[in-house]
C-alpha atoms as a PDB file:
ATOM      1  CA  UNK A   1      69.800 103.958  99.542  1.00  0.00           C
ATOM      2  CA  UNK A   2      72.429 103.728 102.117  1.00  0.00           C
ATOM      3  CA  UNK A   3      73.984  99.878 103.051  1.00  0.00           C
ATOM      4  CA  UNK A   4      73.281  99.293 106.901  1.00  0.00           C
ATOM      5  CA  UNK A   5      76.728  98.752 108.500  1.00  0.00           C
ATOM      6  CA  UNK A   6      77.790  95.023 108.892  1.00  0.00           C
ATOM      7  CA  UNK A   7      77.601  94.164 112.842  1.00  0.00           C
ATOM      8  CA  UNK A   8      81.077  93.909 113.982  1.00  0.00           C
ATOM      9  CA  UNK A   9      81.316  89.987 115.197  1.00  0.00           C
ATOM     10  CA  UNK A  10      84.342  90.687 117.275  1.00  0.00           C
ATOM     11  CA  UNK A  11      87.426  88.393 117.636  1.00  0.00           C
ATOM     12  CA  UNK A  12      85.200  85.110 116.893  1.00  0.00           C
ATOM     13  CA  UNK A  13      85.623  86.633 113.052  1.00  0.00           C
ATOM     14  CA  UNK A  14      89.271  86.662 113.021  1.00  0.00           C
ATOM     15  CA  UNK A  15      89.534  82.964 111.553  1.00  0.00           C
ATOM     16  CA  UNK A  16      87.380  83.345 109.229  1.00  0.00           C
ATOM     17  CA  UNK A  17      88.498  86.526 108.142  1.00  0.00           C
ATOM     18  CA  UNK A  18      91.711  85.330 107.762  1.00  0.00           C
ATOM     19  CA  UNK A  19      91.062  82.664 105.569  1.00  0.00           C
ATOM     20  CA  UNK A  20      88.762  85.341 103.703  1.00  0.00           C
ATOM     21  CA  UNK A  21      91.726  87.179 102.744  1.00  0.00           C
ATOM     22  CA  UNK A  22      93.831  84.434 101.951  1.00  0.00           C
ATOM     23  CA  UNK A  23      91.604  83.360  99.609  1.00  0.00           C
ATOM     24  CA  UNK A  24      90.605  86.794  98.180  1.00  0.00           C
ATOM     25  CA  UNK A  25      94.442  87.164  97.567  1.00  0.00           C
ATOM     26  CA  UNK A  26      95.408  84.633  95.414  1.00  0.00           C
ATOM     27  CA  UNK A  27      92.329  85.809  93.052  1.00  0.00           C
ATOM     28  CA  UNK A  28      92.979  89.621  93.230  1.00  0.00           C
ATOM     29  CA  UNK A  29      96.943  89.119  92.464  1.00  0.00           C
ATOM     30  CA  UNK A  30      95.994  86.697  89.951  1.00  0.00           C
ATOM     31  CA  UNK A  31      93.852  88.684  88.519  1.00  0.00           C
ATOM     32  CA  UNK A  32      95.797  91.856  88.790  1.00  0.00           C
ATOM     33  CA  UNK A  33      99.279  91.583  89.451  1.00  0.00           C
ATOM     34  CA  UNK A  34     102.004  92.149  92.285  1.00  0.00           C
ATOM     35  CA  UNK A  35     100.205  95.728  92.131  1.00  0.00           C
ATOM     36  CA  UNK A  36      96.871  95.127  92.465  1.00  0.00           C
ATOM     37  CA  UNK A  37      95.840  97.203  95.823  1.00  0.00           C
ATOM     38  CA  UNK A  38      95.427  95.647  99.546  1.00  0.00           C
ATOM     39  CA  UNK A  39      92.387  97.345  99.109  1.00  0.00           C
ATOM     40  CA  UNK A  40      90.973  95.145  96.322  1.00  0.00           C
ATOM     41  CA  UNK A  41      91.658  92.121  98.986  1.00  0.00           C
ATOM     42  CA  UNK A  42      90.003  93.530 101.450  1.00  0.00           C
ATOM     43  CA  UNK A  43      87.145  94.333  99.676  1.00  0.00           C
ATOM     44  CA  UNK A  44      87.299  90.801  97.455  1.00  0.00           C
ATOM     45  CA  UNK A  45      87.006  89.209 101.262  1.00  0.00           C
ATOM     46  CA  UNK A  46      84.208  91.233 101.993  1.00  0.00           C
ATOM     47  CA  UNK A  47      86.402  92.668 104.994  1.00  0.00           C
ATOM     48  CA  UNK A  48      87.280  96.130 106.517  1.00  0.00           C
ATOM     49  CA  UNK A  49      91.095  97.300 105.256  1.00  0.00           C
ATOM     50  CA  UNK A  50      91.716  97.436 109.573  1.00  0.00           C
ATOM     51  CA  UNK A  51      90.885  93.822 109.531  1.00  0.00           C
ATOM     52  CA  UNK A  52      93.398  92.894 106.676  1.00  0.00           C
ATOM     53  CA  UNK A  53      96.089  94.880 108.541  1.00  0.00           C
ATOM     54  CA  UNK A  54      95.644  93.193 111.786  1.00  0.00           C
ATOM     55  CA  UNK A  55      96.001  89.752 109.677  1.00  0.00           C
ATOM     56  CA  UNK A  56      98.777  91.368 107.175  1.00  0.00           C
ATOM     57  CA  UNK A  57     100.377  94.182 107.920  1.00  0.00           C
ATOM     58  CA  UNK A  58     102.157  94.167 104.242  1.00  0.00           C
ATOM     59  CA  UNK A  59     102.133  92.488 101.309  1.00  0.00           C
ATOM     60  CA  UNK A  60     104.994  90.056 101.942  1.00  0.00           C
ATOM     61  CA  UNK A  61     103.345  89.171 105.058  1.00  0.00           C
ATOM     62  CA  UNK A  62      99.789  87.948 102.613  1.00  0.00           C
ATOM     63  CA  UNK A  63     102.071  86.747 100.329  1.00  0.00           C
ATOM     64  CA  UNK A  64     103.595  83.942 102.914  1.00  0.00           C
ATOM     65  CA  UNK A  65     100.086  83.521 104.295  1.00  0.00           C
ATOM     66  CA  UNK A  66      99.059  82.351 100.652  1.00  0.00           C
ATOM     67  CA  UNK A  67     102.292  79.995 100.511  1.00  0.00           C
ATOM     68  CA  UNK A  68     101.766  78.411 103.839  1.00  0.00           C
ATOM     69  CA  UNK A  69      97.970  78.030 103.136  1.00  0.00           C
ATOM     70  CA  UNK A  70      99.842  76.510  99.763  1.00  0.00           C
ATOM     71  CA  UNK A  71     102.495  74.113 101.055  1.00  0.00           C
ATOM     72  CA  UNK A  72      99.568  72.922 103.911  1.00  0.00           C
ATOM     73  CA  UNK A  73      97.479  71.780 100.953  1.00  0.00           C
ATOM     74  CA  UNK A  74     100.864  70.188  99.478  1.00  0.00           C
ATOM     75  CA  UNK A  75     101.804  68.137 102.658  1.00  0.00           C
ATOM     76  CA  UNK A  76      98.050  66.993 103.313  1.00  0.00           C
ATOM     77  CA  UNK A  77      98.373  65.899  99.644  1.00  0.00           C
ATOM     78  CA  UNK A  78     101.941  64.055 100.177  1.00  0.00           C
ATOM     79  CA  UNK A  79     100.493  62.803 103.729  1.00  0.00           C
ATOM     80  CA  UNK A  80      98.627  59.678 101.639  1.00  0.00           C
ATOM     81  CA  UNK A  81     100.643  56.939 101.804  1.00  0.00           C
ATOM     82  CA  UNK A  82     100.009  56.516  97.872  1.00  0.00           C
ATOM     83  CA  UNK A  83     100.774  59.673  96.922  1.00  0.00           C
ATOM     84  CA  UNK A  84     103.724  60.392  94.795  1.00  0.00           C
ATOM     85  CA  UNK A  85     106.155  62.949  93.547  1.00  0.00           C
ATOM     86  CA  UNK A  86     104.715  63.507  90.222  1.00  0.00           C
ATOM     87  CA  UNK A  87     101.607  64.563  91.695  1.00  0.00           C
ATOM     88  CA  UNK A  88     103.363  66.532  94.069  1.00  0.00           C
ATOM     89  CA  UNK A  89     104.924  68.436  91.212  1.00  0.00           C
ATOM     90  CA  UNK A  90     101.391  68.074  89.411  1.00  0.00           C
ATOM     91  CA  UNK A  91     100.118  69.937  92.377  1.00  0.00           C
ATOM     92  CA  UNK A  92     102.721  72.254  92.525  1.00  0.00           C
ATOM     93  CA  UNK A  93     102.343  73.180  88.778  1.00  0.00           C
ATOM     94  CA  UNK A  94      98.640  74.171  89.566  1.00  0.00           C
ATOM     95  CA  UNK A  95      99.407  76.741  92.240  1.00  0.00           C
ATOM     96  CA  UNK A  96     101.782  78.284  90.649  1.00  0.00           C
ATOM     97  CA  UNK A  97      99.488  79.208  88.100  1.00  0.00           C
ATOM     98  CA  UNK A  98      97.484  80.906  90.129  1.00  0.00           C
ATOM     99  CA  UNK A  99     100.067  82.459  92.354  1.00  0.00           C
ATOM    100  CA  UNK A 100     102.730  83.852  89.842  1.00  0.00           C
ATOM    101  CA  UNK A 101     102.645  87.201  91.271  1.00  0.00           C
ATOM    102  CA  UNK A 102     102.930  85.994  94.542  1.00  0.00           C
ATOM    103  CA  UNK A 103     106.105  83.971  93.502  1.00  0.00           C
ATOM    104  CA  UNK A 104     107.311  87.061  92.169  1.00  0.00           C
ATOM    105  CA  UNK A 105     106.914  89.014  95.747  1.00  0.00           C
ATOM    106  CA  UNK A 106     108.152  85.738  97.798  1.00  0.00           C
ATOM    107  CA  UNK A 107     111.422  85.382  95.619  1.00  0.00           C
ATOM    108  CA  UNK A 108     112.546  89.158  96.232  1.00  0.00           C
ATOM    109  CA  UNK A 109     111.914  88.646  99.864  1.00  0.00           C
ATOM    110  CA  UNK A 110     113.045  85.267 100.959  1.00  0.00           C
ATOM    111  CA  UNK A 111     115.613  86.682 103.142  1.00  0.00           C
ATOM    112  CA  UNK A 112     112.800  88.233 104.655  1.00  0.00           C
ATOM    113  CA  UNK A 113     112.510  86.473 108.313  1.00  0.00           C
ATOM    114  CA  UNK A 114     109.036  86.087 107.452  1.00  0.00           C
ATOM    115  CA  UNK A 115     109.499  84.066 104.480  1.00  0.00           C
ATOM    116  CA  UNK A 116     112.842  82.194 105.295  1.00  0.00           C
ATOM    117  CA  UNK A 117     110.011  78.705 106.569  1.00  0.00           C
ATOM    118  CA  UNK A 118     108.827  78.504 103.576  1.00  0.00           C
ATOM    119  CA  UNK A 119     111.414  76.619 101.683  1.00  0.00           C
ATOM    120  CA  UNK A 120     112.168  74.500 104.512  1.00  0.00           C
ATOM    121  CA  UNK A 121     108.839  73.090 104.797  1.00  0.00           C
ATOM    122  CA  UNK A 122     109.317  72.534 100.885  1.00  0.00           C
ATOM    123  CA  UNK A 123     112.053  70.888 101.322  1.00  0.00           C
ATOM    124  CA  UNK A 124     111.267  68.933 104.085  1.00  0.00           C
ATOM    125  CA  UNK A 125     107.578  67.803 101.862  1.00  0.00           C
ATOM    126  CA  UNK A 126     109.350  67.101  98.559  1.00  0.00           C
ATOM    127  CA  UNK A 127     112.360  65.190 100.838  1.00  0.00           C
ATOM    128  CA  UNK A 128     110.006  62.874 102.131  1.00  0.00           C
ATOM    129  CA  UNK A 129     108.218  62.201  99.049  1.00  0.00           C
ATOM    130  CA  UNK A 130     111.965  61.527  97.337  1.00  0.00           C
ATOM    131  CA  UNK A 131     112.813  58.621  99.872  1.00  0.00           C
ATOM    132  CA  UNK A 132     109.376  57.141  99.446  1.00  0.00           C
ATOM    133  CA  UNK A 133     109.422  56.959  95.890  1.00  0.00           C
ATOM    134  CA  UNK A 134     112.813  56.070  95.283  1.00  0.00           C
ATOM    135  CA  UNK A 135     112.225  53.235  97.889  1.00  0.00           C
ATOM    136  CA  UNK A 136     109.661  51.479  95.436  1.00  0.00           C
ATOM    137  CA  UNK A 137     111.010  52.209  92.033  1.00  0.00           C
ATOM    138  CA  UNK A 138     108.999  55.518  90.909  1.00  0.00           C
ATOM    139  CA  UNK A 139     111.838  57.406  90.201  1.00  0.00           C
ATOM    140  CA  UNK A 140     115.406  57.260  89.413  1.00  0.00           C
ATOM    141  CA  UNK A 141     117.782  56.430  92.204  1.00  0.00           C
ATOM    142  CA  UNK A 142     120.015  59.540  90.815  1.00  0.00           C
ATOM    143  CA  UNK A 143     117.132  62.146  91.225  1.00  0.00           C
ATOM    144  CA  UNK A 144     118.166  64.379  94.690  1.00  0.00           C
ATOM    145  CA  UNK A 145     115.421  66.724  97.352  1.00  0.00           C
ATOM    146  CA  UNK A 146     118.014  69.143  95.454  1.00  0.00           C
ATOM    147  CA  UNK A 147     117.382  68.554  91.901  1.00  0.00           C
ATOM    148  CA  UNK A 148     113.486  68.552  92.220  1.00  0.00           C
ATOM    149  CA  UNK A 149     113.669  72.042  94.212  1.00  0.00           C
ATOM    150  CA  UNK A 150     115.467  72.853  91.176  1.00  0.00           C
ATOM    151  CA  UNK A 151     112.843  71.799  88.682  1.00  0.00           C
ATOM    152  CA  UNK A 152     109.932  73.470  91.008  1.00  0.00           C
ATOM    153  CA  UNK A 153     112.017  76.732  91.265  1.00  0.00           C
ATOM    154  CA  UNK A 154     112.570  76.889  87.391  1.00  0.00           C
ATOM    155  CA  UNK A 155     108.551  76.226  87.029  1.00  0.00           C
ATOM    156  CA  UNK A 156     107.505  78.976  89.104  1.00  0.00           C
ATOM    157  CA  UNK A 157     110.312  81.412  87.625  1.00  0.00           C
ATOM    158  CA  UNK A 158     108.772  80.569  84.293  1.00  0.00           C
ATOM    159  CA  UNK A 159     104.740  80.320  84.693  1.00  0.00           C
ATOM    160  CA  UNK A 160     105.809  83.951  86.228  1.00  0.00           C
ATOM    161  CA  UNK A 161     107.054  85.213  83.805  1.00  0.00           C
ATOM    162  CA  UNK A 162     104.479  83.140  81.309  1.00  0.00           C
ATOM    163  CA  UNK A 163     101.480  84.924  79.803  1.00  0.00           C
ATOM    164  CA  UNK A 164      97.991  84.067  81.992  1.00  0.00           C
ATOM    165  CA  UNK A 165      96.732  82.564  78.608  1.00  0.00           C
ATOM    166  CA  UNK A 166      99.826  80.244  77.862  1.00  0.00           C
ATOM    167  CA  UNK A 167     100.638  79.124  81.449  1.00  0.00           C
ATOM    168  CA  UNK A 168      98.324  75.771  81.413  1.00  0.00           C
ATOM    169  CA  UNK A 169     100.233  74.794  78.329  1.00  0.00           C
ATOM    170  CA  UNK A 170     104.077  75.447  80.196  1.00  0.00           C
ATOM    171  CA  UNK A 171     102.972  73.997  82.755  1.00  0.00           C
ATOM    172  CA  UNK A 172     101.737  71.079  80.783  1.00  0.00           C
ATOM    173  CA  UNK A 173     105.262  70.599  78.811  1.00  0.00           C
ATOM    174  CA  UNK A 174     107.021  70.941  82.011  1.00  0.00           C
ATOM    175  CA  UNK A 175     105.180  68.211  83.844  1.00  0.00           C
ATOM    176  CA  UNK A 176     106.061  66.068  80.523  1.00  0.00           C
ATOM    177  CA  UNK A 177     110.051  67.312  81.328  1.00  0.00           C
ATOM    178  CA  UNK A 178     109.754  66.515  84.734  1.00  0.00           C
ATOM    179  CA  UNK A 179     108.075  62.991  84.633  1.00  0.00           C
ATOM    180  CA  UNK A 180     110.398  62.042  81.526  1.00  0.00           C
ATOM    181  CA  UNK A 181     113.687  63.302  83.514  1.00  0.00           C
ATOM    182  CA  UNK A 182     112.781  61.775  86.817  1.00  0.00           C
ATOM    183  CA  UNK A 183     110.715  58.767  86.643  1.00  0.00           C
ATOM    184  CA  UNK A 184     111.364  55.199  86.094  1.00  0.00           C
ATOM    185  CA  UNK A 185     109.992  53.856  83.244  1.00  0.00           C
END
C-alpha cells in the first residue's frame, strides 16, 4: 500500500515547519550525535529535506536556530522579576544536556557570522540577571557577567564531553559548584 502524498500547504507551513525542525533537532543530535543526518531531522519533523533547506541550509545554520530558540526560552525565564541567576544557570544546565552536540558544532563555528549573536544575547541575559541579584544580596558582590560566562562555558564543554548516562549527575555537582562559589549565604 502506497502513502497518499501530504498536500503541500504552501508558505502558511513555513512557521510551523520551522519550529518542526527545531524541535526535531535537538532530539535527533541528542540522540545521535554531531553526525546524525539532516535527513533524520527532516524526517523526525515530519518535513520534506527541500523544506529543511529553505529553513537551514547547513548544519551550523540549525544549530544557531536551536540556540536562539534556547537563549529565547532563557530570557523569557530571566524576564520575571523574581527570577534569579541560579535558576538561570539551573536552566542553562538542562539544555545543555540535551544540546551537547550542538555545543560541540556552535563552539567550532562561533566566528561564523551566523553564530557571532549568540553570545551577546548571553551576555546581555546573564548581565542583567548579575545586577539584579547582586542589587538584593543573592550573590556575592565579587561575582562578574565574566566569571558566570565562564562557569556556563566550562558546563557545556564538560556535559559535551560527559557520557548521555552521567550528564544529569555533572550537571547536578556543577550546579552545587556554582551556587556554593557564587551565592550569598
Amino acid at each position: 500500500m502506497t502513502e497518499k502524498p501530504k498536500a503541500n500547504r504552501g508558505p502558511s507551513a513555513g512557521p510551523a515547519n520551522r519550529a518542526a525542525l527545531i524541535a526535531a533537532a535537538r532530539e535527533v543530535f541528542s540522540e545521535s550525535g554531531l553526525d546524525a543526518p539532516l535527513s533524520a531531522v527532516a524526517k523526525r519533523a515530519d518535513v520534506g529535506q527541500g523544506s529543511l533547506y529553505r529553513h537551514f541550509p547547513d548544519r551550523i545554520a540549525l544549530a544557531v536556530a536551536v540556540f536562539d530558540d534556547n537563549i529565547a526560552e532563557l530570557e523569557t525565564l530571566a524576564a520575571a522579576s523574581d527570577s534569579t541567576l541560579v535558576e538561570l544557570f539551573d536552566g542553562i544546565a538542562e539544555q545543555a544536556m540535551s544540546s551537547t552536540a550542538l555545543i560541540e558544532l556552535t563552539a567550532a563555528a562561533r566566528h561564523d557570522e551566523r553564530a557571532e549573536h549568540l553570545a551577546s544575547r548571553m551576555t546581555t541575559l546573564v548581565d542583567a540577571l548579575v545586577i539584579r541579584d547582586r542589587a538584593s544580596g543573592r550573590i556575592r558582590s565579587a561575582v562578574t557577567t565574566e566569571d558566570v560566562m565562564l562557569a556556563i562555558g566550562m558546563l557545556a564543554f564538560l556535559l559535551a564531553k560527559t557520557d548521555a548516562d552521567d550528564r544529569p549527575h555533572v550537571a547536578e555537582r556543577a550546579r552545587g559548584i556554582f551556587r556554593a562559589a557564587f551565592t550569598e549565604g
